[in-house]
Protein backbone atom coordinates (compact mmCIF):
# COMPACT_ATOMS: atom_id res chain seq x y z
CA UNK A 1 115.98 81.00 102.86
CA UNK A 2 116.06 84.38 100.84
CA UNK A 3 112.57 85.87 100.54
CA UNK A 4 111.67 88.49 98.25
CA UNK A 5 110.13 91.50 100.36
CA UNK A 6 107.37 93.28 99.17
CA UNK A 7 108.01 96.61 101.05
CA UNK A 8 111.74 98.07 100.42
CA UNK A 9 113.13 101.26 102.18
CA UNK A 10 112.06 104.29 100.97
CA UNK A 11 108.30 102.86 100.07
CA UNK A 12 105.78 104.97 101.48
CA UNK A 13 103.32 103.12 102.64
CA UNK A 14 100.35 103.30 105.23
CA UNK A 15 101.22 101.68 108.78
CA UNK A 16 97.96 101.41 110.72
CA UNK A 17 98.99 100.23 114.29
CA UNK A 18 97.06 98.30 117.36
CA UNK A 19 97.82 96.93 120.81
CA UNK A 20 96.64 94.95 123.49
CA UNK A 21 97.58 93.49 127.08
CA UNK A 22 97.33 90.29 128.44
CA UNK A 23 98.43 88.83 131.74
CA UNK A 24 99.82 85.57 129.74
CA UNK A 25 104.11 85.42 129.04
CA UNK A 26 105.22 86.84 126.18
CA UNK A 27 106.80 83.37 125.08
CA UNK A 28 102.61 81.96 125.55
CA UNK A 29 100.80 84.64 124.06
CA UNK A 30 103.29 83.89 121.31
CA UNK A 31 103.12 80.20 121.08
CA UNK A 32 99.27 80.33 120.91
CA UNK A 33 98.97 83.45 118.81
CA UNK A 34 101.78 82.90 116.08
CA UNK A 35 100.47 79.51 114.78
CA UNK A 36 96.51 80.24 115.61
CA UNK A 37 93.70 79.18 113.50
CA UNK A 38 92.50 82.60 111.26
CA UNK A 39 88.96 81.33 111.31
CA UNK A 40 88.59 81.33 115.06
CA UNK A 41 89.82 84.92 115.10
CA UNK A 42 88.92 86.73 111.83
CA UNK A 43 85.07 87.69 112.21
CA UNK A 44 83.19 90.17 109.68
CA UNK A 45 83.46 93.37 110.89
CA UNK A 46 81.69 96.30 108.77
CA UNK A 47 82.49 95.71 104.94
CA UNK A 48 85.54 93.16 105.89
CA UNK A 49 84.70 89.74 105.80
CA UNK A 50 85.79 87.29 108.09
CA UNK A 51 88.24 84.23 107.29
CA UNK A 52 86.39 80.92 106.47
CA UNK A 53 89.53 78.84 105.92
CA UNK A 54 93.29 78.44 105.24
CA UNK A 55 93.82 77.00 102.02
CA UNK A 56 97.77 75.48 100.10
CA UNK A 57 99.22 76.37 103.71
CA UNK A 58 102.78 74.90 102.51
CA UNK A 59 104.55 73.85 106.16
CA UNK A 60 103.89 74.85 109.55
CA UNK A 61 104.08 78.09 110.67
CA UNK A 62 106.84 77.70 112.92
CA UNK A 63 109.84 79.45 110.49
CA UNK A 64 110.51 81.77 107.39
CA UNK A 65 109.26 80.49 104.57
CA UNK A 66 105.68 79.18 104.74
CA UNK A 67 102.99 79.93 102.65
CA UNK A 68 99.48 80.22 102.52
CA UNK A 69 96.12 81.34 101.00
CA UNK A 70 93.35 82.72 103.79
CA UNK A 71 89.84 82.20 102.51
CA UNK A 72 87.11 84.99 103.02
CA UNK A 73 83.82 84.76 103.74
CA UNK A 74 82.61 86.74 100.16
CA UNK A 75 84.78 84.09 98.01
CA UNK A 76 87.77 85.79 97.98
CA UNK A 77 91.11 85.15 98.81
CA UNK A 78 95.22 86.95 99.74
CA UNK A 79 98.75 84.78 99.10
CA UNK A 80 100.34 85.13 102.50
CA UNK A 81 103.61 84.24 103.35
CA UNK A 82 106.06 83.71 106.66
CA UNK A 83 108.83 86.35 106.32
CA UNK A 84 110.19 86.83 109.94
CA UNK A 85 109.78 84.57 112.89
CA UNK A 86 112.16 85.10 116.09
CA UNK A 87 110.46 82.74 118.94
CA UNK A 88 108.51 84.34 121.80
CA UNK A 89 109.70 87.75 120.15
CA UNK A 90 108.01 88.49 117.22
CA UNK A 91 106.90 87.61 113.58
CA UNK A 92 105.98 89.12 110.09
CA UNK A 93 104.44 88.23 107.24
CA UNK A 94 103.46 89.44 103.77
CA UNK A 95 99.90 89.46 102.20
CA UNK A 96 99.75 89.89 98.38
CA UNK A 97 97.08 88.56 95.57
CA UNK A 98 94.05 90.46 96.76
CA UNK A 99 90.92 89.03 95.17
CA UNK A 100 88.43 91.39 97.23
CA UNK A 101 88.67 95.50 97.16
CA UNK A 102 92.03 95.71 98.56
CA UNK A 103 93.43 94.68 95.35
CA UNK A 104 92.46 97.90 94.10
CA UNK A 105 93.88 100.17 96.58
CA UNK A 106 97.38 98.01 97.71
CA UNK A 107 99.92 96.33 95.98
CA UNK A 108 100.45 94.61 99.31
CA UNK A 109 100.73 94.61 103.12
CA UNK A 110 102.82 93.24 105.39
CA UNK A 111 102.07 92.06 108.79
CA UNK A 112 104.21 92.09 112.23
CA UNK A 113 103.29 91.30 115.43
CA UNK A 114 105.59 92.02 118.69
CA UNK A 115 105.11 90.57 122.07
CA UNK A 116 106.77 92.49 124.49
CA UNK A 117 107.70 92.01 128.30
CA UNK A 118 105.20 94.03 130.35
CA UNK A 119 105.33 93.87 134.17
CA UNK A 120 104.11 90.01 134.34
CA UNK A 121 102.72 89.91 131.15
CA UNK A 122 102.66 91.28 127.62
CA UNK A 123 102.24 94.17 125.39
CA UNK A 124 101.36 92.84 122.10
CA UNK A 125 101.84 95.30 119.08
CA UNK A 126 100.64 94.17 116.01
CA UNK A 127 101.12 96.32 113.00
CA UNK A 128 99.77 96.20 109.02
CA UNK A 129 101.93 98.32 106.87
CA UNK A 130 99.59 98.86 103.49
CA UNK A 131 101.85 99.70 100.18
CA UNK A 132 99.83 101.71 98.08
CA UNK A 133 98.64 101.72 94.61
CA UNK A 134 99.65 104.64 93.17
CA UNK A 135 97.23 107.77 93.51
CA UNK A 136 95.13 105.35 96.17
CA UNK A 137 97.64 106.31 99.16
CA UNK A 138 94.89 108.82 99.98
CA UNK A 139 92.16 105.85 100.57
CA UNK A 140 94.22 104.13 102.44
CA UNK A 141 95.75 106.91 104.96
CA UNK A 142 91.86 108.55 104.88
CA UNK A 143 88.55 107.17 105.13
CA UNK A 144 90.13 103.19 105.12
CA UNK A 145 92.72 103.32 108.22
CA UNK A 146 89.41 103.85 111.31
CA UNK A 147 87.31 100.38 109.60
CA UNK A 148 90.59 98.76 109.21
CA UNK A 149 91.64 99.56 113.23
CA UNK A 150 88.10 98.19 113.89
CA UNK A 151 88.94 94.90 112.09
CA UNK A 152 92.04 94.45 113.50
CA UNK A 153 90.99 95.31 116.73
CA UNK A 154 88.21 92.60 116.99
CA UNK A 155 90.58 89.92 115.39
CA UNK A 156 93.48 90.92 118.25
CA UNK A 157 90.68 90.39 120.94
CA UNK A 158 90.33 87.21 119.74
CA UNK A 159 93.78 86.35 119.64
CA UNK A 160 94.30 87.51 123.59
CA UNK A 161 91.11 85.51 124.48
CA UNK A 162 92.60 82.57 123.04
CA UNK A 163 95.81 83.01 124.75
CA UNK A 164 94.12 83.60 128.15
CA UNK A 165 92.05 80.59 127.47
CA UNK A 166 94.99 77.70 126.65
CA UNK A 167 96.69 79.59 129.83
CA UNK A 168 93.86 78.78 132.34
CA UNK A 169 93.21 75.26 130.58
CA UNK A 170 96.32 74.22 129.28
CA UNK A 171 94.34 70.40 127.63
């Protein structure tokens, strides 16, 4: 399947970077974090709002090529689709569509998360790469980038709890 990526070399756009360890496998943290329900691990957090459901979610997402619309808490909504998924490894996606604020400051972002072999667990990595409205770049790379960290922070918690959850109870 040939999917039309929103970032192309030579974009500069606004990579805003967090990470976390858990004592799980990579392959686990993966297989629980990949597919995971957004509402169980998308809370508000300052002036983001937190997911309130998954809506037109076209196939599981197990592969490239799924699509989706994430529901926010203050009626708004993002078209997200599966652009990279190499199992246990890692997996991408792009976010385009805004409703909310962020459709005034990006034309899009995409998504990747790593899970990487550390000791007897895992690193996970999980970036958002912002592309920029033009003249907005500024925003994004300034005052935007520390309540953004905060979100995604909070939301990777989550995702690690979960993880470390299904791996002491596996029912």
């Amino acid at each position: 399947m040939t999917i039309s990526l929103l970032i192309k070399p030579g974009d500069r756009t606004v990579p805003i970077t967090v990470q976390q360890r858990t004592w799980t496998a990579p392959e686990h943290a993966f297989r629980v974090i990949a597919p995971i329900d957004l509402p169980s691990v998308f809370h508000k957090v300052g002036p983001f709002p937190g997911v309130k459901s998954v809506a037109n979610q076209t196939e599981a997402w197990d592969h490239v090529g799924p699509s989706r619309n994430p529901q926010f808490e203050d009626g708004s909504q993002a078209d997200e689709q599966l652009t990279e998924y190499v199992e246990g490894v890692s997996f991408a996606y792009q976010l385009s569509g805004f409703t909310n604020v962020l459709a005034r400051l990006a034309v899009g972002v995409r998504g990747e998360w790593n899970f990487n072999a550390d000791g007897d667990g895992t690193l996970i990595r999980w970036t958002y790469e912002f592309l920029p409205l033009p003249g907005r770049r500024w925003i994004l790379a300034g005052p935007f980038t520390p309540l953004w960290r905060r979100y995604m922070t909070a939301a990777l918690k989550e995702c690690v709890l979960a993880a470390e959850a299904q791996a002491r109870n596996p029912h």
